[in-house]
C-alpha atoms as a PDB file:
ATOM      1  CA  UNK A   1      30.627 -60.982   7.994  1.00  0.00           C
ATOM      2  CA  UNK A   2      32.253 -60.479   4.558  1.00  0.00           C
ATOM      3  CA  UNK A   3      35.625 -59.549   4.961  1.00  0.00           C
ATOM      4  CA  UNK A   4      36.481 -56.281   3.082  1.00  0.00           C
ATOM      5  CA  UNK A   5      39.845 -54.659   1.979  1.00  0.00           C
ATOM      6  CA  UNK A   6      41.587 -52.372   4.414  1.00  0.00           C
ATOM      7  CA  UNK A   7      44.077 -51.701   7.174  1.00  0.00           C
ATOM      8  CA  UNK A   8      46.167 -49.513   9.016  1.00  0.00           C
ATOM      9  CA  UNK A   9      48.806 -48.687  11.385  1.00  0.00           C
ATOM     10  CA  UNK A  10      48.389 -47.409  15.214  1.00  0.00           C
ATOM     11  CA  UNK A  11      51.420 -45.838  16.940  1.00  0.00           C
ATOM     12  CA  UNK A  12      51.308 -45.542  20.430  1.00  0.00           C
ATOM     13  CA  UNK A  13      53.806 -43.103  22.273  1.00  0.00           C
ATOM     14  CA  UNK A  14      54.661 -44.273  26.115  1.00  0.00           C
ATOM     15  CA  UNK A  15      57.240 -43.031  27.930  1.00  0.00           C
ATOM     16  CA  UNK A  16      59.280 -41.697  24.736  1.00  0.00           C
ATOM     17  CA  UNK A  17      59.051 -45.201  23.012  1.00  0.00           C
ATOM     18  CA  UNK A  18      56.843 -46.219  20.134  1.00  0.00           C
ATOM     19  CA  UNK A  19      54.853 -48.934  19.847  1.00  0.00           C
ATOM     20  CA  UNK A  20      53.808 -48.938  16.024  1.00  0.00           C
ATOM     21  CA  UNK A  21      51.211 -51.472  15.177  1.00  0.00           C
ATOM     22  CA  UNK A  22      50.037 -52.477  11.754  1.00  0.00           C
ATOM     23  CA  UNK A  23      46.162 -53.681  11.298  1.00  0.00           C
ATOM     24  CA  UNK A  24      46.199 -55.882   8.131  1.00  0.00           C
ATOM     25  CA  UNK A  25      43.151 -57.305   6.110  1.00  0.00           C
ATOM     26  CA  UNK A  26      40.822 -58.132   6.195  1.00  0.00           C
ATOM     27  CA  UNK A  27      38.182 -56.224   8.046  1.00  0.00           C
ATOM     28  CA  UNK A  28      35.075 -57.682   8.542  1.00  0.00           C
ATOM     29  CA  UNK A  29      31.645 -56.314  10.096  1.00  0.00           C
ATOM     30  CA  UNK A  30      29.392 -57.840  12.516  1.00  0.00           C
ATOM     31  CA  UNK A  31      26.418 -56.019  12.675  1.00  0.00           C
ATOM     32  CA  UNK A  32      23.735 -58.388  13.742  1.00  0.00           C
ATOM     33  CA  UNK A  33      25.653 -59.009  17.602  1.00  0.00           C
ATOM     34  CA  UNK A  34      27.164 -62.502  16.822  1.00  0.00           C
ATOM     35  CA  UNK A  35      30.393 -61.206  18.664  1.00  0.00           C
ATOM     36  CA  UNK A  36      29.925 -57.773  19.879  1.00  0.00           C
ATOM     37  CA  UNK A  37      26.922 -56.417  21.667  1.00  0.00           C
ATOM     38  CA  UNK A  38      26.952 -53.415  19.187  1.00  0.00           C
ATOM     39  CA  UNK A  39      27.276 -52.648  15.326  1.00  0.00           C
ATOM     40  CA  UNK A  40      31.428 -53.300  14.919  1.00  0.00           C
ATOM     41  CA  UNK A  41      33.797 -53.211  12.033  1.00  0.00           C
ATOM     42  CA  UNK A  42      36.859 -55.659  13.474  1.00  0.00           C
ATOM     43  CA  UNK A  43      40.161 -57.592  12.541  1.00  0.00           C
ATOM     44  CA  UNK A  44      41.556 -60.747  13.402  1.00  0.00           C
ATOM     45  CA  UNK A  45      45.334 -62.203  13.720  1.00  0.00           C
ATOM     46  CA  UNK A  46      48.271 -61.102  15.509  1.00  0.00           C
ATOM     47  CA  UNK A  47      47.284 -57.513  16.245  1.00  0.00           C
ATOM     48  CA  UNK A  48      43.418 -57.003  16.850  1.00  0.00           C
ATOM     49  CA  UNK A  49      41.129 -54.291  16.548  1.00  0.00           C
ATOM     50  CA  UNK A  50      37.625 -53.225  17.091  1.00  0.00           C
ATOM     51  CA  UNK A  51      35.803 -50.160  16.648  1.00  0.00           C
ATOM     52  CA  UNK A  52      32.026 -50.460  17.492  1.00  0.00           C
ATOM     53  CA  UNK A  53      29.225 -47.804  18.123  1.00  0.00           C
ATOM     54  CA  UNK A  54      26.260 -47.588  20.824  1.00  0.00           C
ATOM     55  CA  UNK A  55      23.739 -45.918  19.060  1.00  0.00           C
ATOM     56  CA  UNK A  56      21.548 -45.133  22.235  1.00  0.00           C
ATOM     57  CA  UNK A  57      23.561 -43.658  24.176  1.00  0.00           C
ATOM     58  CA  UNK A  58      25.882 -42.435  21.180  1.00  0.00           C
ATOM     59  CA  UNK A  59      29.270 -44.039  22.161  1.00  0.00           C
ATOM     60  CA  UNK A  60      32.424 -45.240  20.180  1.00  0.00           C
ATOM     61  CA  UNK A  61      34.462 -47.853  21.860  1.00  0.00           C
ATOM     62  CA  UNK A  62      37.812 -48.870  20.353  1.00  0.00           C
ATOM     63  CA  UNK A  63      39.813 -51.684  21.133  1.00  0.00           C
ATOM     64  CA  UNK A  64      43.697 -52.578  20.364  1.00  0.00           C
ATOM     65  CA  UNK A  65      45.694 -55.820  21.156  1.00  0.00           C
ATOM     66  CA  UNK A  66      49.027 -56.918  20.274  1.00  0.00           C
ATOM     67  CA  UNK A  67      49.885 -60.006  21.772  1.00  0.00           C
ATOM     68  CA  UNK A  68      53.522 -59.567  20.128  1.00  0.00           C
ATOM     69  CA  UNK A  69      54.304 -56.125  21.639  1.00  0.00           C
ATOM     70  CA  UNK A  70      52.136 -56.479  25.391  1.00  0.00           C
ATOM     71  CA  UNK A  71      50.454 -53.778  24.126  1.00  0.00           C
ATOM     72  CA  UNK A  72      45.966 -53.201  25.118  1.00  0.00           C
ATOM     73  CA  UNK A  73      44.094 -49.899  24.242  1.00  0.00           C
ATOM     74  CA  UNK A  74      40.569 -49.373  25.321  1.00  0.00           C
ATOM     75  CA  UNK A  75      38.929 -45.876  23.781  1.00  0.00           C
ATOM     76  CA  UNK A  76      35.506 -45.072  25.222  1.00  0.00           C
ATOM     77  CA  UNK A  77      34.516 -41.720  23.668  1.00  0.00           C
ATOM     78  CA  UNK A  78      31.168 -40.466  24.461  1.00  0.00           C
ATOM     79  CA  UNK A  79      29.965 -37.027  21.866  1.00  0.00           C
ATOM     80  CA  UNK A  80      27.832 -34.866  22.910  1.00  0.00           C
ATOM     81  CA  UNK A  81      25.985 -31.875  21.532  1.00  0.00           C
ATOM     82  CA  UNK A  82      25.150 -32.046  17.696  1.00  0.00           C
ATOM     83  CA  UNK A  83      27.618 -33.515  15.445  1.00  0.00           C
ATOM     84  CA  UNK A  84      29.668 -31.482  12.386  1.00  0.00           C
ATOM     85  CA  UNK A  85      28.270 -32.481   9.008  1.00  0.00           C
ATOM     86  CA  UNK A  86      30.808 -31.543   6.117  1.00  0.00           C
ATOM     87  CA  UNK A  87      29.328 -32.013   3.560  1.00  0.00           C
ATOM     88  CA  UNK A  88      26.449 -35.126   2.817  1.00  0.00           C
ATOM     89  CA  UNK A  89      26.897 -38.292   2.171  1.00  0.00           C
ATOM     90  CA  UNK A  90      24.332 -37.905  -0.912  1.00  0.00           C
ATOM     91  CA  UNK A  91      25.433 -34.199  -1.293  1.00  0.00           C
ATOM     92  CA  UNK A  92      26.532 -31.272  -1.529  1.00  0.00           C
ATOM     93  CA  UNK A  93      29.470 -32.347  -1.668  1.00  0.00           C
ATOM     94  CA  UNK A  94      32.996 -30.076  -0.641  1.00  0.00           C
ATOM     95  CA  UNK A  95      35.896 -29.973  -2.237  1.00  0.00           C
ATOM     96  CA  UNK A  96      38.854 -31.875  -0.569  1.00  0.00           C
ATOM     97  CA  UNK A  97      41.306 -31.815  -3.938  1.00  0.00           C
ATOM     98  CA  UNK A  98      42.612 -31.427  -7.046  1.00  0.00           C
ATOM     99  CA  UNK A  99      44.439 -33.797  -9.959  1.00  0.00           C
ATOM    100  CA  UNK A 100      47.424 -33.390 -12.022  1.00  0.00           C
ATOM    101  CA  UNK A 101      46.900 -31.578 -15.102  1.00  0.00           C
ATOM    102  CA  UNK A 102      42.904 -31.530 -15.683  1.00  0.00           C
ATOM    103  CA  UNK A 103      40.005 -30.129 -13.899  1.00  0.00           C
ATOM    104  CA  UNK A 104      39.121 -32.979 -12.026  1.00  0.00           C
ATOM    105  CA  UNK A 105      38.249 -32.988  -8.300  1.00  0.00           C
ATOM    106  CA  UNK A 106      38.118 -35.078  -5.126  1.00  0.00           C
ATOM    107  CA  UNK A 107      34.415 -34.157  -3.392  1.00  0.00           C
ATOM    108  CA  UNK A 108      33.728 -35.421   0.055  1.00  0.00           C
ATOM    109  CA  UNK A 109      31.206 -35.450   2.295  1.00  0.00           C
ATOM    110  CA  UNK A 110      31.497 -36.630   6.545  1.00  0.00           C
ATOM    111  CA  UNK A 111      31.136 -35.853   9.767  1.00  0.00           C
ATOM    112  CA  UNK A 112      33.012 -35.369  12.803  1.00  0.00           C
ATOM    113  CA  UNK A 113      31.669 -36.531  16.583  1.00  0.00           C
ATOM    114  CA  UNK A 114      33.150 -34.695  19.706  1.00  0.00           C
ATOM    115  CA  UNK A 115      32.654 -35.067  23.069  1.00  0.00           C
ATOM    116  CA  UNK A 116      34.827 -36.438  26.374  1.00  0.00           C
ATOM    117  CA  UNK A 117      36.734 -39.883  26.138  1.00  0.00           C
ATOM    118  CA  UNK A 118      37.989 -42.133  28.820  1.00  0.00           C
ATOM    119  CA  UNK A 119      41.031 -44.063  27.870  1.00  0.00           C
ATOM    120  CA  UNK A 120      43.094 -47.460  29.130  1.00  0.00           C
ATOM    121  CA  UNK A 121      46.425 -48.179  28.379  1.00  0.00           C
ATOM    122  CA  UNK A 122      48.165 -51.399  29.331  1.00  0.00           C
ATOM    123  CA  UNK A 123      51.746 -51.598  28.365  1.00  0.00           C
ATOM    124  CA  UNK A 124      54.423 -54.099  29.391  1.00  0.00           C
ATOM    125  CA  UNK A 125      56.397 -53.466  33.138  1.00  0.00           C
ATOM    126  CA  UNK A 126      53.395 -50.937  33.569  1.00  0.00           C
ATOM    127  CA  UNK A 127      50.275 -51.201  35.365  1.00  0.00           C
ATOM    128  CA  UNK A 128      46.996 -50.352  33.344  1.00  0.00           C
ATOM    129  CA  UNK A 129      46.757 -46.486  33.040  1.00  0.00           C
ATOM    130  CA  UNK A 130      44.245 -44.257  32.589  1.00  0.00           C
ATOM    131  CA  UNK A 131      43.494 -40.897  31.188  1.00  0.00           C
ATOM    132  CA  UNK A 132      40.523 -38.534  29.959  1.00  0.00           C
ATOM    133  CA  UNK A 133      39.913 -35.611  27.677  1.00  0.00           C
ATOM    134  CA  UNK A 134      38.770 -34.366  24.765  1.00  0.00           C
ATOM    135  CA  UNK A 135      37.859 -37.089  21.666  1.00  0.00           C
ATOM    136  CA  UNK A 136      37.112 -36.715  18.355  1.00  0.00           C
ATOM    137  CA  UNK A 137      36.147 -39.247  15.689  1.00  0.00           C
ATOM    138  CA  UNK A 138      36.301 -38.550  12.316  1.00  0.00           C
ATOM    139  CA  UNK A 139      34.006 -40.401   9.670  1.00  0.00           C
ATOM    140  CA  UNK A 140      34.426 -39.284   5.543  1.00  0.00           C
ATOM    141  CA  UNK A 141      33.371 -40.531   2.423  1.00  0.00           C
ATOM    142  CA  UNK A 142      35.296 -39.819  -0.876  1.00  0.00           C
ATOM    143  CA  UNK A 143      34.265 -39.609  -4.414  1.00  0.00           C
ATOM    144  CA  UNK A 144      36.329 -38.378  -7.625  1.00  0.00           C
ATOM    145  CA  UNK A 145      34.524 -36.274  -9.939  1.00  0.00           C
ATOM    146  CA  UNK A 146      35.755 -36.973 -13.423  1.00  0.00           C
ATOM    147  CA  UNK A 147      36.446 -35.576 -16.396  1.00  0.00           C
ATOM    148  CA  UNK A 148      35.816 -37.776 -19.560  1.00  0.00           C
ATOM    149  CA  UNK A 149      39.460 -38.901 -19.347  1.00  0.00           C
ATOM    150  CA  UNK A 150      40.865 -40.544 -16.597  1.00  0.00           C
ATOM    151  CA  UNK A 151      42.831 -38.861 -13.978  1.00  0.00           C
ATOM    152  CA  UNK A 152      46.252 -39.221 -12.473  1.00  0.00           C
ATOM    153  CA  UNK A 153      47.315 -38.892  -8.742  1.00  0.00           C
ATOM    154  CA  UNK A 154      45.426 -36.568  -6.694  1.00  0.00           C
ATOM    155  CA  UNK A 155      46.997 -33.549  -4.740  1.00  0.00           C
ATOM    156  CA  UNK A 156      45.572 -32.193  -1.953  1.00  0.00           C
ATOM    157  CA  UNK A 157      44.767 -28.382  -1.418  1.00  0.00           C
ATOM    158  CA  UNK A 158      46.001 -26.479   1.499  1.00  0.00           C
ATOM    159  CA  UNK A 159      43.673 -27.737   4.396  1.00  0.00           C
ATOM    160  CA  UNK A 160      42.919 -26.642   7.675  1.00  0.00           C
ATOM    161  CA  UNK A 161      40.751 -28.653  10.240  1.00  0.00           C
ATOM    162  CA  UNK A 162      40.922 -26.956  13.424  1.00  0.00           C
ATOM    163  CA  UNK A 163      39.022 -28.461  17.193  1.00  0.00           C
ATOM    164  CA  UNK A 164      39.150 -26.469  19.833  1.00  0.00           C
ATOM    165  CA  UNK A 165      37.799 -28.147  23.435  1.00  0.00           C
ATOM    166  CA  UNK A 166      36.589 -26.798  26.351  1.00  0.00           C
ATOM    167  CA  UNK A 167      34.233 -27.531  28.775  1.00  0.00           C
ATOM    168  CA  UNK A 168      31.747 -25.217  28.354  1.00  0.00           C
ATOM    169  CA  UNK A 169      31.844 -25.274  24.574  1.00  0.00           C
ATOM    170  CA  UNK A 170      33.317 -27.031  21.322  1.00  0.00           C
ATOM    171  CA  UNK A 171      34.232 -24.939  18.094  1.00  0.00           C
ATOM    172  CA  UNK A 172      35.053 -26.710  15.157  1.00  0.00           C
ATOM    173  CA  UNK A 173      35.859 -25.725  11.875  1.00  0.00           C
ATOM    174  CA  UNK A 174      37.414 -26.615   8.691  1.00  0.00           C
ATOM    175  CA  UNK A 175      38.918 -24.509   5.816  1.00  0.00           C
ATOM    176  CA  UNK A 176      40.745 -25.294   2.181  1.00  0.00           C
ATOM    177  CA  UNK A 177      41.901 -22.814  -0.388  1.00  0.00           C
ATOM    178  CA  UNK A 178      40.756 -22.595  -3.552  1.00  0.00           C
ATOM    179  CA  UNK A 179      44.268 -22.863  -5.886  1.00  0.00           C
ATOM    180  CA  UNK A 180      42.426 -22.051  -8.970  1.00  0.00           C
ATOM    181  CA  UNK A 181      39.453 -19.633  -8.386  1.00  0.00           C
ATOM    182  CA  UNK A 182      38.574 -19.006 -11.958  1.00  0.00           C
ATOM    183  CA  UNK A 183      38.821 -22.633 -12.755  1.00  0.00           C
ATOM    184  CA  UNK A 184      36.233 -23.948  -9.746  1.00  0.00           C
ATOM    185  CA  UNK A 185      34.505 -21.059  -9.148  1.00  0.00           C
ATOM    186  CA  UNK A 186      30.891 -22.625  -8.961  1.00  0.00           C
ATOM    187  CA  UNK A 187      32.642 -25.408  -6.331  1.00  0.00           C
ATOM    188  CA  UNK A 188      31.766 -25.585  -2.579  1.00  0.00           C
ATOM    189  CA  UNK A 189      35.317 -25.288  -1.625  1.00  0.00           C
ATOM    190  CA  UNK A 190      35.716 -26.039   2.244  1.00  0.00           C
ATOM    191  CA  UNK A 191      34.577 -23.617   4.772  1.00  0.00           C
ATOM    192  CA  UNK A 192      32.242 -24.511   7.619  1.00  0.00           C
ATOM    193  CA  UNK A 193      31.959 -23.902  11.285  1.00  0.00           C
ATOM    194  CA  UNK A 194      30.485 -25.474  14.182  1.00  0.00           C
ATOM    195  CA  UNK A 195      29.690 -23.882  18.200  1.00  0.00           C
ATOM    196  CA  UNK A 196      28.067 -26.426  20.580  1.00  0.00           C
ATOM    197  CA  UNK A 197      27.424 -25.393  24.552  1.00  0.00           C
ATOM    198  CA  UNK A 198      26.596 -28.609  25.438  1.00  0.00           C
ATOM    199  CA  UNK A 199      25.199 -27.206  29.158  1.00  0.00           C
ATOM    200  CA  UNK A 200      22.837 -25.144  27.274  1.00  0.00           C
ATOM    201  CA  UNK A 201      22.017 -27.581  24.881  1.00  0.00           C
ATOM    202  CA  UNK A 202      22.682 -25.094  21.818  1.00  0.00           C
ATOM    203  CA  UNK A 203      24.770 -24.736  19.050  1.00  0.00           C
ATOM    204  CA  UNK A 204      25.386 -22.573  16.360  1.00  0.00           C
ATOM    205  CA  UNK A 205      26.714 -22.527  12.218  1.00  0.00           C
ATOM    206  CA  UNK A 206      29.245 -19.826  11.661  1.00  0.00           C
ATOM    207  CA  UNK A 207      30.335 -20.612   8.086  1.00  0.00           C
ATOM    208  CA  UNK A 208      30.601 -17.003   7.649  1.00  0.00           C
ATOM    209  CA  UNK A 209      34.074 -16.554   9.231  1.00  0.00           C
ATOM    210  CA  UNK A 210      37.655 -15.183   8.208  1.00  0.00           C
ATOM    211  CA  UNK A 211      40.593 -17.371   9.124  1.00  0.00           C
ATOM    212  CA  UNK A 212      44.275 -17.280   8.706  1.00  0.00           C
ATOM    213  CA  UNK A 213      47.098 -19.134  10.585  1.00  0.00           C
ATOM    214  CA  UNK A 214      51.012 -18.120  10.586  1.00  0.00           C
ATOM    215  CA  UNK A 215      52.179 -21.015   7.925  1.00  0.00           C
ATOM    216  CA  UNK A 216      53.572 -24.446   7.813  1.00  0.00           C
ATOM    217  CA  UNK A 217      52.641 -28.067   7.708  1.00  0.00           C
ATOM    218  CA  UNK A 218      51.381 -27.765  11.613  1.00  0.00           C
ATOM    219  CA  UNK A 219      50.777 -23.965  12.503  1.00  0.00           C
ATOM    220  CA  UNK A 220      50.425 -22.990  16.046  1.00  0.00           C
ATOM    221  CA  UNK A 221      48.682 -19.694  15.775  1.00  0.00           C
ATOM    222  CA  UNK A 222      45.516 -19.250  14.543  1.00  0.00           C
ATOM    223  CA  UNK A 223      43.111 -16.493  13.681  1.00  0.00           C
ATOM    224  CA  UNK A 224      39.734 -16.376  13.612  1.00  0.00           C
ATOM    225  CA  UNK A 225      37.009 -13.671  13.182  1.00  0.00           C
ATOM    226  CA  UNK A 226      33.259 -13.874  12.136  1.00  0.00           C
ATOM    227  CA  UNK A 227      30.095 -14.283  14.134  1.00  0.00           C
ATOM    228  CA  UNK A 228      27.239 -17.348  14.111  1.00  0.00           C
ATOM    229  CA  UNK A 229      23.849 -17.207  12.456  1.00  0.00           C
ATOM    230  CA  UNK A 230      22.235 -15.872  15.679  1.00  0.00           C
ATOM    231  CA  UNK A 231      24.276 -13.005  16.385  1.00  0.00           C
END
């Protein structure tokens, strides 16, 4: 129950208006069911938020309210098949970024969850909609690996994380560049793929894979070539 630092800011499009709300600390974690029936990292106060996970039957349920703005989101998302591991928590790490100036790096390690979601929106004038598809969540872990002196603002390397849904199958992947190759040449730059056929309960690594995209902050072609470790 100790509250720790944090928060955040949800923007919810409906309609062609925005409804941006701002989660502000603290968070606090109740993992022993005095409030929610399942481990749950949560906020109190105007806007409230809750984002809890059901182990046994590997759910993540997210809740929004604003009382100011009307404004209730429910996320169930349920994963299936086996989950993308970047990385370790406790290593190897992957590269995520670089600092000004030195040879210092931002290592990572995560995972992402995918599967089908079911989602419920109430809004104000509207009734309570709903909607399902595809849902991802995202979980990552950060840690700077330093030099002797310390280092300034990070910059990010050219990054591509790339989810592609359909009902027979997920493919994930995610890709950086290397900016400096002679400089981090013995670094696990990122560059890891994931096939799941959930029906057939199989899935498949395929880090060995060429990729390229046409450009730009937010690309919308993509290329892709390379084959999985069983074929």
């Amino acid at each position: 129950m100790v509250p720790f630092l944090g928060g955040g800011e949800i923007r919810v499009c409906l309609d062609g208006a925005w409804y941006n709300i701002r989660l502000k600390a603290p968070l606090y974690y109740d993992g022993q069911g005095r409030m929610y029936p399942y481990p749950t990292v949560y906020t109190e106060g105007e806007n409230r938020a809750s984002i809890s996970y059901d182990e046994a039957h590997r759910r993540w349920l997210f809740r929004l309210e604003s009382q100011a703005k009307g404004v209730t989101l429910e996320v169930e998302g349920r994963a299936r098949s086996v989950p993308f591991w970047m990385g370790k928590f406790d290593g190897p790490y992957i590269v995520h970024g670089l600092y000004h100036s030195k040879e210092d790096l931002d290592i990572w390690g995560g995972f992402w969850e995918v599967g089908v979601s079911t989602v419920r929106l109430k809004a104000p004038n509207l009734e309570t909609l709903t909607f399902q598809g595809p849902f991802l969540f995202d979980r990552a872990i950060h840690r700077v690996c330093l030099s002797e002196t310390s280092a300034r603002a990070g910059l990010p390397l050219a990054f591509t994380a790339l989810y592609i849904f359909h009902p027979e199958f997920d493919l994930m992947l995610l890709h950086s560049d290397n900016p400096h190759p002679d400089a981090f040449s013995n670094f696990p730059f990122q560059h890891q793929g994931r096939l799941n056929f959930p029906s057939r309960d199989e899935d498949f690594v395929f880090d060995g894979f060429e990729y390229s995209d046409e450009g730009g902050l937010q690309p919308g072609l993509y290329r892709l070539s390379g084959s999985y470790a069983e074929g």
